[in-house]
Protein backbone atom coordinates (compact mmCIF):
# COMPACT_ATOMS: atom_id res chain seq x y z
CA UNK A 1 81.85 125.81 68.41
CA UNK A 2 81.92 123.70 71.66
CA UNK A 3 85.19 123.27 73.13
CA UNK A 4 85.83 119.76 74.80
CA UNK A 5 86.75 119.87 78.30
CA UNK A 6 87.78 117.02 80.75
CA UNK A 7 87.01 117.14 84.48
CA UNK A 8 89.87 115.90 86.53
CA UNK A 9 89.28 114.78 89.98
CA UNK A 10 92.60 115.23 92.18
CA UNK A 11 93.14 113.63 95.07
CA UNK A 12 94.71 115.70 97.53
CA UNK A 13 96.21 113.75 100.91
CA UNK A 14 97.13 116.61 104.05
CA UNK A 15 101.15 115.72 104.85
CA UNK A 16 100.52 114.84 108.49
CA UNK A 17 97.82 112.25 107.68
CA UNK A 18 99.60 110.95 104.85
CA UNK A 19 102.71 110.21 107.05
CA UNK A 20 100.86 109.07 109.99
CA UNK A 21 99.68 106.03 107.32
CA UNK A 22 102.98 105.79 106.07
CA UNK A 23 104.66 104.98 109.59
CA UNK A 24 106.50 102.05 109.90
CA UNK A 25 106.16 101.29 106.16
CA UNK A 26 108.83 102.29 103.20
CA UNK A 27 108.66 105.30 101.74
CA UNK A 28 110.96 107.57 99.00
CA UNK A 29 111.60 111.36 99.76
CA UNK A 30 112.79 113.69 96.44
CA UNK A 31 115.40 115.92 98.25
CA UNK A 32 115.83 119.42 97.44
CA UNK A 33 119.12 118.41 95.95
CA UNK A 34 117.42 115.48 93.50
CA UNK A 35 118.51 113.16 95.89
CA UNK A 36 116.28 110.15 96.45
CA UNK A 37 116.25 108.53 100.00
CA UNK A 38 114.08 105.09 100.37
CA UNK A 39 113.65 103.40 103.39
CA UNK A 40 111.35 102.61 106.52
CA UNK A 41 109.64 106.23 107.97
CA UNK A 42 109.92 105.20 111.76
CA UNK A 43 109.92 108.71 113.72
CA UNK A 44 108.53 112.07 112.23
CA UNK A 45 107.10 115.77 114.44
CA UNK A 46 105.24 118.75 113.55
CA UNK A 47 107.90 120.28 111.02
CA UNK A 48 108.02 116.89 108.94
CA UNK A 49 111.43 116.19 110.10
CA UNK A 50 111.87 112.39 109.46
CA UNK A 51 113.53 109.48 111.06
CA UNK A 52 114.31 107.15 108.41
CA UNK A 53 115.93 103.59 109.00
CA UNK A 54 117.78 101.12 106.36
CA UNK A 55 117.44 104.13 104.48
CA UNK A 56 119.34 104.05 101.12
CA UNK A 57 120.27 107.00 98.70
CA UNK A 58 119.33 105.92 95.14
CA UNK A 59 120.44 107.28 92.01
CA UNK A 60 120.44 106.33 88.44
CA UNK A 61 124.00 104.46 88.38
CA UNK A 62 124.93 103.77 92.69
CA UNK A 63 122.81 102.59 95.55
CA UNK A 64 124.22 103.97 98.74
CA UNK A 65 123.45 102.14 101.77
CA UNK A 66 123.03 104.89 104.87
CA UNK A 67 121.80 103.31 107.77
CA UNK A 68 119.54 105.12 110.19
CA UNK A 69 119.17 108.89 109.19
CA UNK A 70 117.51 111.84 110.40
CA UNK A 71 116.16 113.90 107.50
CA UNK A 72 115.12 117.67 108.00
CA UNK A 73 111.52 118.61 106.32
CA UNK A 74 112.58 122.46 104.76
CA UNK A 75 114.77 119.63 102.62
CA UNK A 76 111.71 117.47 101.09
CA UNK A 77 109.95 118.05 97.97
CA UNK A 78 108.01 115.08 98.14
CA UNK A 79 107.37 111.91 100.05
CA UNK A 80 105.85 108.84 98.02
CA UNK A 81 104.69 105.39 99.76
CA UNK A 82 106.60 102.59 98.30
């Protein structure tokens, strides 16, 4: 018998690159925590630390409005173009 398999093709973007693109555009960063910051990436270095501005903490029930932050990158699970 003949199993069925499907070929997936992943698209795999290196974290530098990816926020290079992303400067200067809106963006969402998963937190460690579950936290969820959105805003505009406008500053970043070599360790992914992050300079965020009209950055705002989402969650499921409050919108916190934050301001400009500086975000450390051993904190980020993810960052996600908006």
């Amino acid at each position: 018998m003949e199993k069925n398999t499907i070929k997936v093709n992943k698209i795999m973007i290196m974290p530098m690159k990816m926020l290079e693109e992303s400067l200067n555009t809106r963006i969402a960063i998963l937190m460690k925590d579950n936290r969820v910051l959105e805003g505009t990436l406008t500053g970043f270095d070599e360790y992914m630390n992050m300079v965020m501005g009209e950055a705002e903490e989402k969650g499921s029930e409050m919108n916190k409005k934050l301001g400009r932050v500086i975000i450390r990158g051993s904190n980020v699970v993810r960052v996600s173009p908006l």
